[in-house]
C-alpha atoms as a PDB file:
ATOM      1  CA  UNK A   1      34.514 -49.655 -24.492  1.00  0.00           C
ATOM      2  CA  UNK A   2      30.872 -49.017 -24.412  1.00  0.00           C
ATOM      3  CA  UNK A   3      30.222 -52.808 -24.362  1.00  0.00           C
ATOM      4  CA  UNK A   4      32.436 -53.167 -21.638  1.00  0.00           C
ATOM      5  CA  UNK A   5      30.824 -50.286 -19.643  1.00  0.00           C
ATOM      6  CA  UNK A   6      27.053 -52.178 -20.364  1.00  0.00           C
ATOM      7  CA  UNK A   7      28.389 -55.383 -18.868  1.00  0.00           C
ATOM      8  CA  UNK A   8      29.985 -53.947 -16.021  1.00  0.00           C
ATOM      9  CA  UNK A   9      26.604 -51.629 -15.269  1.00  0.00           C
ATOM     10  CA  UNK A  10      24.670 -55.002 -15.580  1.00  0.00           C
ATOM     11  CA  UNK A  11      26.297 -56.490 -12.391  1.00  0.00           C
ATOM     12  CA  UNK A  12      24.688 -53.243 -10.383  1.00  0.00           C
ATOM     13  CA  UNK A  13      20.777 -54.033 -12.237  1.00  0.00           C
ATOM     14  CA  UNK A  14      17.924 -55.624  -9.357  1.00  0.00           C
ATOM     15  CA  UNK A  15      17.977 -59.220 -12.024  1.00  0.00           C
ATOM     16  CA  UNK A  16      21.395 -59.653 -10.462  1.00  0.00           C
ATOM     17  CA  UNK A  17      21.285 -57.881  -7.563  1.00  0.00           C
ATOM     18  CA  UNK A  18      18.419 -59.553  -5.757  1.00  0.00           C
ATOM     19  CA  UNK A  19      19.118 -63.278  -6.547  1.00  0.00           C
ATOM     20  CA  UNK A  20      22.460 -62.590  -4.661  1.00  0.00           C
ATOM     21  CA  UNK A  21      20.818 -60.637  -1.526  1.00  0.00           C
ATOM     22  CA  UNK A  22      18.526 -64.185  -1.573  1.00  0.00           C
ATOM     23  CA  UNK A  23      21.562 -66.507  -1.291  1.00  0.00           C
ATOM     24  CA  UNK A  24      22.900 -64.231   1.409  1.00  0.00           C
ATOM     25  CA  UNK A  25      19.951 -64.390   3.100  1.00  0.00           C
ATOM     26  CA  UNK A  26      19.777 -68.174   2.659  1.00  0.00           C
ATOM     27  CA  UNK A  27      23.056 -68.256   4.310  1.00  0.00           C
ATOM     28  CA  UNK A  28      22.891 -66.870   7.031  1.00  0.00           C
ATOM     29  CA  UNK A  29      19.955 -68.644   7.652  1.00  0.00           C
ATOM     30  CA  UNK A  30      21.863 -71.929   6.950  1.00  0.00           C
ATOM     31  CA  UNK A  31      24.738 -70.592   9.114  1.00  0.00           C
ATOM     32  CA  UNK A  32      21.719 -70.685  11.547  1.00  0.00           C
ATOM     33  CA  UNK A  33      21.846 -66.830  11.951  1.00  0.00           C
ATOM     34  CA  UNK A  34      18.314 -65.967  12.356  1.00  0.00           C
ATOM     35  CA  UNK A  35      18.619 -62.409  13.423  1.00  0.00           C
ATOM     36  CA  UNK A  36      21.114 -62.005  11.016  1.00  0.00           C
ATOM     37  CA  UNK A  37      18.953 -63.232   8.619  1.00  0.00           C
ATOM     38  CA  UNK A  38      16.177 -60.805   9.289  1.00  0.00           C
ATOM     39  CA  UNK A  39      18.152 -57.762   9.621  1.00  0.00           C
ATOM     40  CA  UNK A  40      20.097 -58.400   5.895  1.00  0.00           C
ATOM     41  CA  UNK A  41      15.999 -58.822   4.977  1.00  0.00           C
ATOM     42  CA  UNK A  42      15.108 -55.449   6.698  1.00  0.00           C
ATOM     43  CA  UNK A  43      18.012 -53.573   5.342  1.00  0.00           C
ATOM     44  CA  UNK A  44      17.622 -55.123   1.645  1.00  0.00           C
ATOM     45  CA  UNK A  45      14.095 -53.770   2.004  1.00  0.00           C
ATOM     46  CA  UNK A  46      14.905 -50.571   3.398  1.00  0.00           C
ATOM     47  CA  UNK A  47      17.638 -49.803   0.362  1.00  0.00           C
ATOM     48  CA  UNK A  48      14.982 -50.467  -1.923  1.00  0.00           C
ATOM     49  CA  UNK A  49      12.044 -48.456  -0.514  1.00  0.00           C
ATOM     50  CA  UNK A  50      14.385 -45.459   0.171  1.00  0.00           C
ATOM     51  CA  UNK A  51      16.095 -45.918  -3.409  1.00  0.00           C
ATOM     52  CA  UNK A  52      12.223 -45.744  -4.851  1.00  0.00           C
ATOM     53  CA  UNK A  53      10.871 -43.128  -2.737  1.00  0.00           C
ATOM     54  CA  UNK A  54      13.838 -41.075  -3.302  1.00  0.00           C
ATOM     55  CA  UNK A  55      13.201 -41.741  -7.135  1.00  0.00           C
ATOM     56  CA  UNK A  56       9.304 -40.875  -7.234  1.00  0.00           C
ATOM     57  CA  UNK A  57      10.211 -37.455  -5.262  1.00  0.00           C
ATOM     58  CA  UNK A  58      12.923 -36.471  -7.023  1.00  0.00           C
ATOM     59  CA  UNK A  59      10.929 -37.301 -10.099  1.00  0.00           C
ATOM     60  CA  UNK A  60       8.334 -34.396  -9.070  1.00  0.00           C
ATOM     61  CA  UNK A  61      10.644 -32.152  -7.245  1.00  0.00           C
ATOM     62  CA  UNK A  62      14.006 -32.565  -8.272  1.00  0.00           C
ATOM     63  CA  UNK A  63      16.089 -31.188  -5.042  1.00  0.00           C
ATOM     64  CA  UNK A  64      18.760 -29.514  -7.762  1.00  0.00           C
ATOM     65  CA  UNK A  65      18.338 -29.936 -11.479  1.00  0.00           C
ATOM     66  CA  UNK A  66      20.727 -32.791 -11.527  1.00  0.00           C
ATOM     67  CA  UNK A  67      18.698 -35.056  -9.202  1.00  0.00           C
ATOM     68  CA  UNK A  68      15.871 -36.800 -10.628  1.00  0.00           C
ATOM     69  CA  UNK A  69      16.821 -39.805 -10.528  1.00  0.00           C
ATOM     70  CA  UNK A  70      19.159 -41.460  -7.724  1.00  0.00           C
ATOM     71  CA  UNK A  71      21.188 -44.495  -9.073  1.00  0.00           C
ATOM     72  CA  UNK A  72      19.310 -47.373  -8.100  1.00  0.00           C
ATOM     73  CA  UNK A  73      21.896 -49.436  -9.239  1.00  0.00           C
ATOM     74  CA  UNK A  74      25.274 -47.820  -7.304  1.00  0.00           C
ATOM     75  CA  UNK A  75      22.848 -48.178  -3.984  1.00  0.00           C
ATOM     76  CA  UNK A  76      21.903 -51.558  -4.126  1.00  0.00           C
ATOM     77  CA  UNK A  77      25.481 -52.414  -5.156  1.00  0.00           C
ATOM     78  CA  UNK A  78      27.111 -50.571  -2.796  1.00  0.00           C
ATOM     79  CA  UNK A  79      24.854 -52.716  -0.095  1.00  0.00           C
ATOM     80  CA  UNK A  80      25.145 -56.378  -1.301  1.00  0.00           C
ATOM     81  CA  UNK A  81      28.835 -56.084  -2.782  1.00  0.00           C
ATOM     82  CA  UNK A  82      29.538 -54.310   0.269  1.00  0.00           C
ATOM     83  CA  UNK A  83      28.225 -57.049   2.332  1.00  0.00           C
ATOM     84  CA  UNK A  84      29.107 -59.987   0.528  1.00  0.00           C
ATOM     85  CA  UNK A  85      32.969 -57.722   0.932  1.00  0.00           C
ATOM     86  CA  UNK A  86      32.815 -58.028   4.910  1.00  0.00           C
ATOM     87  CA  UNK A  87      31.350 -61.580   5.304  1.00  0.00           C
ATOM     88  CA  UNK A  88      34.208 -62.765   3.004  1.00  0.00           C
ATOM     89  CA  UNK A  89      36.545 -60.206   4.297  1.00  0.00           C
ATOM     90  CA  UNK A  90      34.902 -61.565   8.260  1.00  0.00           C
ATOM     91  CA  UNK A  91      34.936 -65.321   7.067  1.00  0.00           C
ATOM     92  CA  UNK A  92      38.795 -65.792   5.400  1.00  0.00           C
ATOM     93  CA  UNK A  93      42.435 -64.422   6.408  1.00  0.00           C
ATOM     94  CA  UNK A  94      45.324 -63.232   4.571  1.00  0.00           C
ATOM     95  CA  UNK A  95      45.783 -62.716   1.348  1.00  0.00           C
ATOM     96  CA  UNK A  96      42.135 -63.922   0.648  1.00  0.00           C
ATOM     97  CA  UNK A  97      40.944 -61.255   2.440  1.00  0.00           C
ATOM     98  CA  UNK A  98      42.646 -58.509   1.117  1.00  0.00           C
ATOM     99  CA  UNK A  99      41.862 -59.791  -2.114  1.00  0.00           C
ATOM    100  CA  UNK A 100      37.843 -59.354  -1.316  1.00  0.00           C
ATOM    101  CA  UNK A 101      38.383 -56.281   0.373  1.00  0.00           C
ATOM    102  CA  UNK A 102      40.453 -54.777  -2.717  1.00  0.00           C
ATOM    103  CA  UNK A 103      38.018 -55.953  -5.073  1.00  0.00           C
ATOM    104  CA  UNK A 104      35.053 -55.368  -3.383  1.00  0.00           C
ATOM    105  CA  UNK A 105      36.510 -51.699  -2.865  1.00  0.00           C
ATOM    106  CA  UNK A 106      37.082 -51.623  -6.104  1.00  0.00           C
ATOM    107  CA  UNK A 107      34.336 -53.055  -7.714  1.00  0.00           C
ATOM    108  CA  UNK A 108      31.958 -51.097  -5.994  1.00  0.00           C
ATOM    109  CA  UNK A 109      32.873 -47.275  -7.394  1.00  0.00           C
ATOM    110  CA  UNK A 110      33.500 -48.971 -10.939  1.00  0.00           C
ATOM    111  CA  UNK A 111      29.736 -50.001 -11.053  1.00  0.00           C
ATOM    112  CA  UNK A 112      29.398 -46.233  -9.261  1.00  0.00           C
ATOM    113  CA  UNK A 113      31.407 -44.774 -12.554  1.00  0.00           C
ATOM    114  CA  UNK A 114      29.903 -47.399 -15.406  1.00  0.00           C
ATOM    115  CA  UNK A 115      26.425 -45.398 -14.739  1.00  0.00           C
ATOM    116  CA  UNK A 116      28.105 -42.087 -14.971  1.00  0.00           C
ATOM    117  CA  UNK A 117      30.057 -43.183 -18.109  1.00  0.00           C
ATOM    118  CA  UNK A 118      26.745 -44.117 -20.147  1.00  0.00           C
ATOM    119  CA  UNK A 119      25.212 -40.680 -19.224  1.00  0.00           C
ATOM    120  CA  UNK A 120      22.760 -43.031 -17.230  1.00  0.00           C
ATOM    121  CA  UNK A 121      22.932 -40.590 -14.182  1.00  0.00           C
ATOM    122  CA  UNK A 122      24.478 -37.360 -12.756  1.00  0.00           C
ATOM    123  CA  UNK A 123      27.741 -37.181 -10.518  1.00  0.00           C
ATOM    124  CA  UNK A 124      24.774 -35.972  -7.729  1.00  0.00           C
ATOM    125  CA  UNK A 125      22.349 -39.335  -8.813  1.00  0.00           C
ATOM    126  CA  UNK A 126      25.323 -41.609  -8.274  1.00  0.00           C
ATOM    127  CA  UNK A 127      26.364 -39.774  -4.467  1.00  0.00           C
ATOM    128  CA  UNK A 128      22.871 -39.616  -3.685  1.00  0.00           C
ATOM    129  CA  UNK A 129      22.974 -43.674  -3.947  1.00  0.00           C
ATOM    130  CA  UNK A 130      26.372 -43.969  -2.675  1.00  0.00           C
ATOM    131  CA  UNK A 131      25.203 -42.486   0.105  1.00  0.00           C
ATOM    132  CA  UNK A 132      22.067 -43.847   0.627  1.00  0.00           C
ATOM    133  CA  UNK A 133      23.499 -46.802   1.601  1.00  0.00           C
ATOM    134  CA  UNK A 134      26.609 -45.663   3.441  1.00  0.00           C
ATOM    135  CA  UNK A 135      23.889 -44.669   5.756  1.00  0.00           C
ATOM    136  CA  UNK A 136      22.258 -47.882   5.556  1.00  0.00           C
ATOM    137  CA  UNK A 137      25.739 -49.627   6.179  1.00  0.00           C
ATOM    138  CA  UNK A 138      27.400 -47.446   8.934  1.00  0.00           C
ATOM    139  CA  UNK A 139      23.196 -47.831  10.641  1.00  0.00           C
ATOM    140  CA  UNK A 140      24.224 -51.947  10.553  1.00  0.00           C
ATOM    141  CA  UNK A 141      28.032 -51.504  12.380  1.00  0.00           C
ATOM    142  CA  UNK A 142      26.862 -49.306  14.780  1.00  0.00           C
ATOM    143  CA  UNK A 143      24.034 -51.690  15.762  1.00  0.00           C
ATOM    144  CA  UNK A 144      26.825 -54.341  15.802  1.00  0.00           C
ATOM    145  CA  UNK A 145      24.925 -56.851  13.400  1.00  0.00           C
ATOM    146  CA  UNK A 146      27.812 -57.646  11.438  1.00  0.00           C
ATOM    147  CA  UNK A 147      28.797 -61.260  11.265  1.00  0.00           C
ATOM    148  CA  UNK A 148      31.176 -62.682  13.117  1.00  0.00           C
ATOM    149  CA  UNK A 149      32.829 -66.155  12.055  1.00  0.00           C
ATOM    150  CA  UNK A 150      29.460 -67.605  10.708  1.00  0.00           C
ATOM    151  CA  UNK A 151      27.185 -66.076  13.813  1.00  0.00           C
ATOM    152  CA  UNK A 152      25.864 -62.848  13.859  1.00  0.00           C
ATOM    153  CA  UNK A 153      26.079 -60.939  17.104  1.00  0.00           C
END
C-alpha cells in the first residue's frame, strides 16, 4: 500500500507539477489566449510564493504546533488539476465531462490524503494548502478569467 501511496503523492511533487502548468500555459497561448495566458502565469506564481512564504513562516513561528509546514504538494495540485478539471470540464460535453469533473474531484483530495497517509504532513498542513488555493481559485471565477470554449474572457 505504501508503494501505492508514494506513486500517487508523486503526481502532487513541483517535477510533475510544473511541466504540466507549462503546457497549459503553452495552450492557451496556442489557443491564442494571451490574457489567459498571463493570468494562469500570475496565479502559478502566486501559489508558489504564498505556498513558500507560508512554509518559511510557519517554519519560525508555527501558527499551532501542527503547522510548520503547509503541503506544497495538495496546493499546487489542487491549482493545476483543478484547472486542467474546468478547461476539460469547459472544452467537452457529456459523459466526457463528468468523467473529468469526477476524476479531477476525485483525484485532487486523494493526492490531499496520500500526504497525510505517509505522515508527510498534518490534517492542518494539508487544509492550509487546500485552502490556499481555493482562495487562489474562487480569486480567478470571480474575476471571470475562466476559459470559455478555447478563449478566455
Amino acid at each position: 500500500m505504501r508503494a501505492g501511496l508514494v506513486a500517487l503523492t508523486g503526481f502532487g511533487d513541483t517535477a510533475v507539477l510544473m511541466p504540466l502548468a507549462a503546457v497549459m500555459l503553452l495552450w492557451l497561448l496556442v489557443m491564442r489566449s494571451p490574457r489567459g495566458a498571463v493570468w494562469w502565469a500570475i496565479t502559478v506564481a502566486f501559489c508558489v510564493g504564498m505556498t513558500a512564504l507560508l512554509k518559511v513562516s510557519f517554519y519560525g513561528c508555527p501558527p499551532t504546533p501542527d503547522l510548520h509546514s503547509p503541503s506544497g504538494h495538495t496546493s499546487l495540485s489542487t491549482l493545476v488539476y483543478g484547472a486542467m478539471t474546468l478547461v476539460t470540464a469547459n472544452e467537452t460535453g457529456g459523459v466526457r465531462r463528468i468523467m473529468a469533473i469526477s476524476g479531477g474531484t476525485g483525484f485532487i483530495p486523494a493526492i490531499a490524503a496520500s500526504r497525510l497517509l505517509l505522515h508527510a504532513h498534518s490534517t492542518a498542513e494539508v487544509g492550509v494548502g487546500l485552502y490556499n488555493n481555493a482562495a487562489v481559485n474562487a480569486r480567478q471565477i470571480a474575476s471571470r478569467q475562466t476559459c470559455s470554449r478555447v478563449r478566455c474572457r
